[in-house]
Each structure stands twice: as structure tokens, then as C-alpha cells.
C-alpha atoms as a PDB file:
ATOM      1  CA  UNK A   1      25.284 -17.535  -0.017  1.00  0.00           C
ATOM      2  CA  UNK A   2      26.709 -18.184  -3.259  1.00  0.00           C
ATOM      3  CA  UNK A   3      25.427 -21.771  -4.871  1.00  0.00           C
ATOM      4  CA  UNK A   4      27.497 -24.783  -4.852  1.00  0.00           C
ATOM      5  CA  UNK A   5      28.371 -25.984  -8.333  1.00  0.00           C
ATOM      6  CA  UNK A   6      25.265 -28.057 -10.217  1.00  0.00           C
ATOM      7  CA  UNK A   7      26.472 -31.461  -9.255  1.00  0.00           C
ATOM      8  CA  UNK A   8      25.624 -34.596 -11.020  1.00  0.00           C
ATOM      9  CA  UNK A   9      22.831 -35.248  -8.349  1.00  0.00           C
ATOM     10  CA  UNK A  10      21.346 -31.893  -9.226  1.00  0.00           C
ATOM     11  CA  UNK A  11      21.874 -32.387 -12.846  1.00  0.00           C
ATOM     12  CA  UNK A  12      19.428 -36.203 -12.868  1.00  0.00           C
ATOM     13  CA  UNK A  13      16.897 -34.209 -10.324  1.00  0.00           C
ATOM     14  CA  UNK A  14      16.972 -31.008 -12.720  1.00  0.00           C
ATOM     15  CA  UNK A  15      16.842 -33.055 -16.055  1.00  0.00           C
ATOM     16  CA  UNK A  16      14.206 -35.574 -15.200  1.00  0.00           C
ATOM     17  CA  UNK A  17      11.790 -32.661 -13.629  1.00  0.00           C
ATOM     18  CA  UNK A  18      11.600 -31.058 -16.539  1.00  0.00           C
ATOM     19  CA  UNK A  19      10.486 -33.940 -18.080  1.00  0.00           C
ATOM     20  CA  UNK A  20       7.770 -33.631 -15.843  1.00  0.00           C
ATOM     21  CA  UNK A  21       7.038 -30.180 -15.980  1.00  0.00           C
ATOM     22  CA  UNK A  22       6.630 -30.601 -19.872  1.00  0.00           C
ATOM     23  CA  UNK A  23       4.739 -33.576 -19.520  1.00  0.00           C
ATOM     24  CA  UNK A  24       2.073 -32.089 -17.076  1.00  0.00           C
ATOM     25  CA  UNK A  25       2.068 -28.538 -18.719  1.00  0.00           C
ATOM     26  CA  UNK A  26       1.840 -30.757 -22.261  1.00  0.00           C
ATOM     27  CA  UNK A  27      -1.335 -33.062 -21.399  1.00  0.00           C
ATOM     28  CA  UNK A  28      -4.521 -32.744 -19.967  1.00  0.00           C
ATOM     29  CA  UNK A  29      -4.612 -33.545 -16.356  1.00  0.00           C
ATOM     30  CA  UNK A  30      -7.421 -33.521 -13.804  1.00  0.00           C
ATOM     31  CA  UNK A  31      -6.763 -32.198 -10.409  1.00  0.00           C
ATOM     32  CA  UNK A  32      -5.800 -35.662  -8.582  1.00  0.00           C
ATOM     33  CA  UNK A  33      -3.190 -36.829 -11.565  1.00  0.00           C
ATOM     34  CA  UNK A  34      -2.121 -32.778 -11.588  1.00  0.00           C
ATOM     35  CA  UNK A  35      -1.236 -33.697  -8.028  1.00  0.00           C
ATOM     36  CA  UNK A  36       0.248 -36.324  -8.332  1.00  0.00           C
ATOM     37  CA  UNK A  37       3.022 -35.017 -11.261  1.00  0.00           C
ATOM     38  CA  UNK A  38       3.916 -32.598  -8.947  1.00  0.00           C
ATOM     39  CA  UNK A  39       4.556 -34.565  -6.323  1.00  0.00           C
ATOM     40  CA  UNK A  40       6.960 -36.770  -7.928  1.00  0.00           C
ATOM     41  CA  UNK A  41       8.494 -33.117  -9.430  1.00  0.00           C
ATOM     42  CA  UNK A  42       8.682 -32.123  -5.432  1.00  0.00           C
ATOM     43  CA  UNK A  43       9.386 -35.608  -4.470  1.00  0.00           C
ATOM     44  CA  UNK A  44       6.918 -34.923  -1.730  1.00  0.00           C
ATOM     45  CA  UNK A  45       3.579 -36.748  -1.267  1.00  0.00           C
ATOM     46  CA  UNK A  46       1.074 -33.707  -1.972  1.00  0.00           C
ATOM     47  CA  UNK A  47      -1.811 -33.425   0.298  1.00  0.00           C
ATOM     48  CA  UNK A  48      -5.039 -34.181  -0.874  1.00  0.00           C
ATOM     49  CA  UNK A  49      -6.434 -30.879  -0.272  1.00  0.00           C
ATOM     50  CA  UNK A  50      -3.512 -29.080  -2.853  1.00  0.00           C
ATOM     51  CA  UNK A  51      -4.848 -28.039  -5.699  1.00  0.00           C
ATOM     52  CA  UNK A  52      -2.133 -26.729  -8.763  1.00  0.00           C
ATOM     53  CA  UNK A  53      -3.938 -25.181 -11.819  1.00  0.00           C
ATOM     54  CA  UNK A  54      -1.654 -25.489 -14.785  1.00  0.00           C
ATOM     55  CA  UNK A  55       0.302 -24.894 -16.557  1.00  0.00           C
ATOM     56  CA  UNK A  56       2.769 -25.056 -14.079  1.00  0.00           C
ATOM     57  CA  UNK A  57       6.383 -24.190 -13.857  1.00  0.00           C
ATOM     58  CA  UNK A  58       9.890 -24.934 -12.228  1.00  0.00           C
ATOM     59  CA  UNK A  59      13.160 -24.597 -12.814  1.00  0.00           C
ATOM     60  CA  UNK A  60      14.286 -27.398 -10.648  1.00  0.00           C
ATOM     61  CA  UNK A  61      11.025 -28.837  -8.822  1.00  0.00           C
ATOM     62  CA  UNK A  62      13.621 -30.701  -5.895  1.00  0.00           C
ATOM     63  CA  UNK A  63      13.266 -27.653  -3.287  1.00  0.00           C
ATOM     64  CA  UNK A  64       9.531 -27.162  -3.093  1.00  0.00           C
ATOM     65  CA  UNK A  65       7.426 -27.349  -0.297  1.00  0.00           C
ATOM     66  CA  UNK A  66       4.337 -27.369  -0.293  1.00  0.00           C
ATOM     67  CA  UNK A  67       1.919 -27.451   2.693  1.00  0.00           C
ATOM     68  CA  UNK A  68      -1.826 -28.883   3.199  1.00  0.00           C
ATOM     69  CA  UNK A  69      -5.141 -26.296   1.830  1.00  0.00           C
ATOM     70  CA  UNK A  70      -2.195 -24.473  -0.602  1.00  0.00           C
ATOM     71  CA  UNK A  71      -4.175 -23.135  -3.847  1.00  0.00           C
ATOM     72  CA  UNK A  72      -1.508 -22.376  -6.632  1.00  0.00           C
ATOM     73  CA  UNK A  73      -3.531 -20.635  -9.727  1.00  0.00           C
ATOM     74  CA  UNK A  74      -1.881 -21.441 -13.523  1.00  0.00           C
ATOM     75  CA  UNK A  75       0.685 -19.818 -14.558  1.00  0.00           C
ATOM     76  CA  UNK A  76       3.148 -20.117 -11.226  1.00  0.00           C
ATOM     77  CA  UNK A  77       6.566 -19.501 -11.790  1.00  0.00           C
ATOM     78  CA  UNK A  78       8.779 -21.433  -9.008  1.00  0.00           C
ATOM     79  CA  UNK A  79      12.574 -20.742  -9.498  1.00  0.00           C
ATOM     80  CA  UNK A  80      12.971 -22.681  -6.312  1.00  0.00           C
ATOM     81  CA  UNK A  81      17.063 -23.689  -6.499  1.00  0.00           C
ATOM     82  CA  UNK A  82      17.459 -22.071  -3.319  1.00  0.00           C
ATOM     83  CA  UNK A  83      14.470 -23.180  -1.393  1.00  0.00           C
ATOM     84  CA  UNK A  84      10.452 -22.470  -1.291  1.00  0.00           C
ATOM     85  CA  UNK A  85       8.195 -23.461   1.170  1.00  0.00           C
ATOM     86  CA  UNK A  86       4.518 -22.402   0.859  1.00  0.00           C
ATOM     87  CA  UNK A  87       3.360 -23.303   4.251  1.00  0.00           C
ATOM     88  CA  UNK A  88      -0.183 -24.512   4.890  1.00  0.00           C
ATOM     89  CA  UNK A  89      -3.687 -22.642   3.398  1.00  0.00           C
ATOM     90  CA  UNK A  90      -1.330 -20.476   1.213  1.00  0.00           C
ATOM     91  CA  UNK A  91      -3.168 -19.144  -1.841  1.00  0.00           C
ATOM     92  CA  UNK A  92      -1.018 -17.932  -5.148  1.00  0.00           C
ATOM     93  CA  UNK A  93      -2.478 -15.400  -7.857  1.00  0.00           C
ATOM     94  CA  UNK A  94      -1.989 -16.467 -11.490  1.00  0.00           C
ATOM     95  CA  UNK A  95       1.018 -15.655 -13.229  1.00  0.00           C
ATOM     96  CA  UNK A  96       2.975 -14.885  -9.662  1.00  0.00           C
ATOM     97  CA  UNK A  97       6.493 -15.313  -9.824  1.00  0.00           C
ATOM     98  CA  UNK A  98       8.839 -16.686  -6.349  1.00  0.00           C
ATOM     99  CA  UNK A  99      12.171 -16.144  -7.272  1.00  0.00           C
ATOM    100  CA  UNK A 100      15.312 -17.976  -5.086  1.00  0.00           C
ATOM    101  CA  UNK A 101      17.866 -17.452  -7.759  1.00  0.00           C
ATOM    102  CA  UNK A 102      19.941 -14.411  -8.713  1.00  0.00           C
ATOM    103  CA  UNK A 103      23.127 -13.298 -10.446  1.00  0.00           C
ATOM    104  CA  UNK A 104      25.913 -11.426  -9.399  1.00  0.00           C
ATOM    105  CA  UNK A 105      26.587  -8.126 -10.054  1.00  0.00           C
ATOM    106  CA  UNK A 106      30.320  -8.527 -10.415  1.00  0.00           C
ATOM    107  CA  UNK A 107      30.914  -9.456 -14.859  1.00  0.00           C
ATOM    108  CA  UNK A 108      33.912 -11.486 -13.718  1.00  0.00           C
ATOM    109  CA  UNK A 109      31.529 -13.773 -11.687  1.00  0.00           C
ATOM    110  CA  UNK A 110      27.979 -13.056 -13.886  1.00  0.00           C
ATOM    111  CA  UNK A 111      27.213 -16.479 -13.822  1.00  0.00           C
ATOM    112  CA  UNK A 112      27.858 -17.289 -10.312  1.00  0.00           C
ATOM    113  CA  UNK A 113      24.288 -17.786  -8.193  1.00  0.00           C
ATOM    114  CA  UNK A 114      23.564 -16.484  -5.055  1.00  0.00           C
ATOM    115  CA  UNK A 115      20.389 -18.661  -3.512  1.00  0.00           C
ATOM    116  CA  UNK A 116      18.350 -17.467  -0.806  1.00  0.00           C
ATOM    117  CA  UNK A 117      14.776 -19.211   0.272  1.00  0.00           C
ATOM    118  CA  UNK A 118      11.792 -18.030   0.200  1.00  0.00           C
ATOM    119  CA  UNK A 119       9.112 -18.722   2.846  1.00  0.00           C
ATOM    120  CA  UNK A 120       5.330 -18.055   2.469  1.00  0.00           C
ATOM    121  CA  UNK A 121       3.606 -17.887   6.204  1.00  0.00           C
ATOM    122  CA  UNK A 122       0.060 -19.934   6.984  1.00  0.00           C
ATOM    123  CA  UNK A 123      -2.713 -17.833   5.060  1.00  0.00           C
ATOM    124  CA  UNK A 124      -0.714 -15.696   3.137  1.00  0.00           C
ATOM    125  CA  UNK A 125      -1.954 -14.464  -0.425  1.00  0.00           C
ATOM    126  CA  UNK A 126      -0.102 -13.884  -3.164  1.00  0.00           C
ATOM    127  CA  UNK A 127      -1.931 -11.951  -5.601  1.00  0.00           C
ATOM    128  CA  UNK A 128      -1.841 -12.075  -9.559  1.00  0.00           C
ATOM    129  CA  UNK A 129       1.512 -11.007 -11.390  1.00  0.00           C
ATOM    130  CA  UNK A 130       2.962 -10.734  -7.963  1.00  0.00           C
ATOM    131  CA  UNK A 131       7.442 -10.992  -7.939  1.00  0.00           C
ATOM    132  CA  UNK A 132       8.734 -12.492  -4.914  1.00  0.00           C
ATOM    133  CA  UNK A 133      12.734 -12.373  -4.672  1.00  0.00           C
ATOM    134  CA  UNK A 134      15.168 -14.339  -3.231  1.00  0.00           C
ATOM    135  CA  UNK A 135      15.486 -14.510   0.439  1.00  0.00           C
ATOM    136  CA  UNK A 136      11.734 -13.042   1.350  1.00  0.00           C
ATOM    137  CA  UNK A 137       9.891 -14.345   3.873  1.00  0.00           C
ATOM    138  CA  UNK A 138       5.663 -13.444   3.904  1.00  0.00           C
ATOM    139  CA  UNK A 139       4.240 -13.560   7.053  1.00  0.00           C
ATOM    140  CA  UNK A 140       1.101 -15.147   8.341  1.00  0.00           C
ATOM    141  CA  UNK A 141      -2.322 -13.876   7.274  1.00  0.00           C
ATOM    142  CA  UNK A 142       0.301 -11.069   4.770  1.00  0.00           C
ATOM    143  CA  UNK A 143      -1.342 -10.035   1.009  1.00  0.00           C
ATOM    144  CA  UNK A 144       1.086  -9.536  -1.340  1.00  0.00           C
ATOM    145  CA  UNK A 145      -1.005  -7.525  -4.066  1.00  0.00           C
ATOM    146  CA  UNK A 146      -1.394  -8.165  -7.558  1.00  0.00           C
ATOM    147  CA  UNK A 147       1.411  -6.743  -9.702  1.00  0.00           C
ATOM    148  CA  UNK A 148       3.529  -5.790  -6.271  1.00  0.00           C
ATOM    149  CA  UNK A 149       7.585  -6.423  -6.817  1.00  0.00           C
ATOM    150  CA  UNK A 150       8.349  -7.501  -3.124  1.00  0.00           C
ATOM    151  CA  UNK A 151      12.101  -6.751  -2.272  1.00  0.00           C
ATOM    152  CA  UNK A 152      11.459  -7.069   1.493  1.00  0.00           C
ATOM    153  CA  UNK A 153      10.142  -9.583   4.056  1.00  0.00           C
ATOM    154  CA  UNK A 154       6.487  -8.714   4.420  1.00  0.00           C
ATOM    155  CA  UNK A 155       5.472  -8.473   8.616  1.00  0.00           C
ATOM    156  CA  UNK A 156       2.273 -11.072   9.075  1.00  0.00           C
ATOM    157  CA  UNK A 157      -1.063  -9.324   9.003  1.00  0.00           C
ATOM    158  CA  UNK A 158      -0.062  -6.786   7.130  1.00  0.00           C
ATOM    159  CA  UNK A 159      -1.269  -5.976   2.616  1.00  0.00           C
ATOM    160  CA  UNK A 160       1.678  -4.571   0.652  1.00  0.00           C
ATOM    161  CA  UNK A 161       1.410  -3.535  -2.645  1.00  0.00           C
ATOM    162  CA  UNK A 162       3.568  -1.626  -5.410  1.00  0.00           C
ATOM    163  CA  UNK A 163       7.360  -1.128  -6.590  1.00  0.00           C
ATOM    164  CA  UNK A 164       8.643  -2.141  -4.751  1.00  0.00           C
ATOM    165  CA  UNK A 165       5.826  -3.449  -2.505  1.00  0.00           C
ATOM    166  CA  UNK A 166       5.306  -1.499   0.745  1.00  0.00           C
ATOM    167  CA  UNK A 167       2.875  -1.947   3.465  1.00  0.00           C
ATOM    168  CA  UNK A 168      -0.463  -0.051   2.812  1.00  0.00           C
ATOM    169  CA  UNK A 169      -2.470  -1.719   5.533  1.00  0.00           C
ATOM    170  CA  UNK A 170      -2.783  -4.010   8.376  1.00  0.00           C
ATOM    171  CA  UNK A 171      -5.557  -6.631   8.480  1.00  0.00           C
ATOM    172  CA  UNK A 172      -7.192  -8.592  11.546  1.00  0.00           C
ATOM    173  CA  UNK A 173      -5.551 -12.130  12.475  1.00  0.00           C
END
């Protein structure tokens, strides 16, 4: 799906979150006032049981969603224009990236987006360094491990690993 034009909407959302972002990544925060900053990035009331180690990063902060028990180590890159939920007790390595946004390959249109959303199953781990790319989906109970590229939806109960990631194992529910 190619991306609607940044309207003025988007523009105020995008502008003011990364006000935010530089604001909580610039200060010291404790977990509680951490949470807090990101909700009003999100514009969704974080549960009390989210914890966000920083610093922390978005591009646009407006399509993140972020379920109850999620652990998000420093270093998180969210390019979430297109959509991420992390749905609830999902864990995320340090320095992962989840990726909605791409280019296309066509010059004439280079700066065109195409947005797809990303969606992280109940339990799933994403390790250190992992890449998630647009238009994934990580099942329930998945690994992603650290360092994998993952170019594919990942089945639930299943570790992948590599470039790009494949499945190496499956795990107990």
C-alpha cells in the first residue's frame, strides 16, 4: 500500500513527538516518568507493568501499540508510520530495529512510501540487533534471534535466526 501524503495532522503528531523523543532520550527519567513520555508519544495510556529502557526512538510515535508485561531494552528503533503493535508480555533485545517504512524501487517514485504493519504475537522475543521489516507478523511464543534480518512472517513457537532469518527450531507453547 503506498502511503498517503504527510498531511498537516501527521505533520503536528510527527513534529511534537519528536519533541518528546528528544526530551526523554535528553533527560534522566525513572521508569514511571519514562512511561509516561511515551505514552503521550503513543497517545496511549501505558500499562503499569511496561517498562522502556532508553534511549528510545521513533520516527513518528502516533502508530504504536503497546500491550501490558512488554519489556523494550534501550536502544529500540520504532519506524512505526505504517503500524506496530507489540502485543502483551512481548520482550525486545537492545538495539532491535521494527521497520514499517520502505522506499520504492522505481527512481521516478524513490521517495514514494510503501507502509505495511508490523505485529509482534503474545510472548514473542526479539533478540539484540534484531531487523524486523515492513509487513512481518511474529507469532506467539516466536524468538527472533539476535542479529537475525527477518524478511518473513515468523510461525508462533517457532526460533529463527540469520540472513535472512529462517526457522532453526520449534519450542514448546
Amino acid at each position: 500500500m503506498q502511503a498517503p501524503q504527510f498531511d498537516e495532522q501527521r505533520k503536528k503528531i510527527s513534529t511534537r513527538n519528536q519533541r518528546l523523543v528528544q526530551e526523554l532520550n535528553d533527560t534522566p527519567h525513572d521508569v514511571e516518568a519514562t512511561r509516561t513520555l511515551v505514552s503521550q508519544i503513543t497517545g496511549q495510556t501505558l500499562d503499569a507493568s511496561v517498562e522502556i529502557r532508553l534511549p528510545f526512538y521513533t520516527d513518528f510515535g502516533g502508530n504504536l501499540t503497546i500491550g501490558k508485561r512488554v519489556y523494550v531494552s534501550h536502544n529500540v528503533m520504532f519506524t512505526d508510520l505504517g503500524g506496530i503493535t507489540l502485543a502483551d508480555d512481548v520482550l525486545i533485545g537492545p538495539g532491535a530495529s521494527l521497520l514499517t517504512v520502505n522506499h520504492q524501487a522505481d527512481p521516478a517514485h524513490r521517495h514514494d512510501l510503501d507502509l505495511k504493519p508490523i505485529y509482534i504475537g503474545p510472548r514473542a522475543w526479539i533478540g539484540a540487533k534484531a531487523l524486523i521489516l515492513p509487513g512481518v507478523t511474529v507469532g506467539a511464543n516466536a524468538i527472533v534471534g539476535a542479529g537475525a534480518v527477518v524478511t518473513k512472517d515468523v510461525p508462533a513457537n517457532t526460533v529463527v535466526a540469520g540472513v535472512p532469518a529462517k526457522v532453526i527450531k520449534t519450542i514448546g507453547a
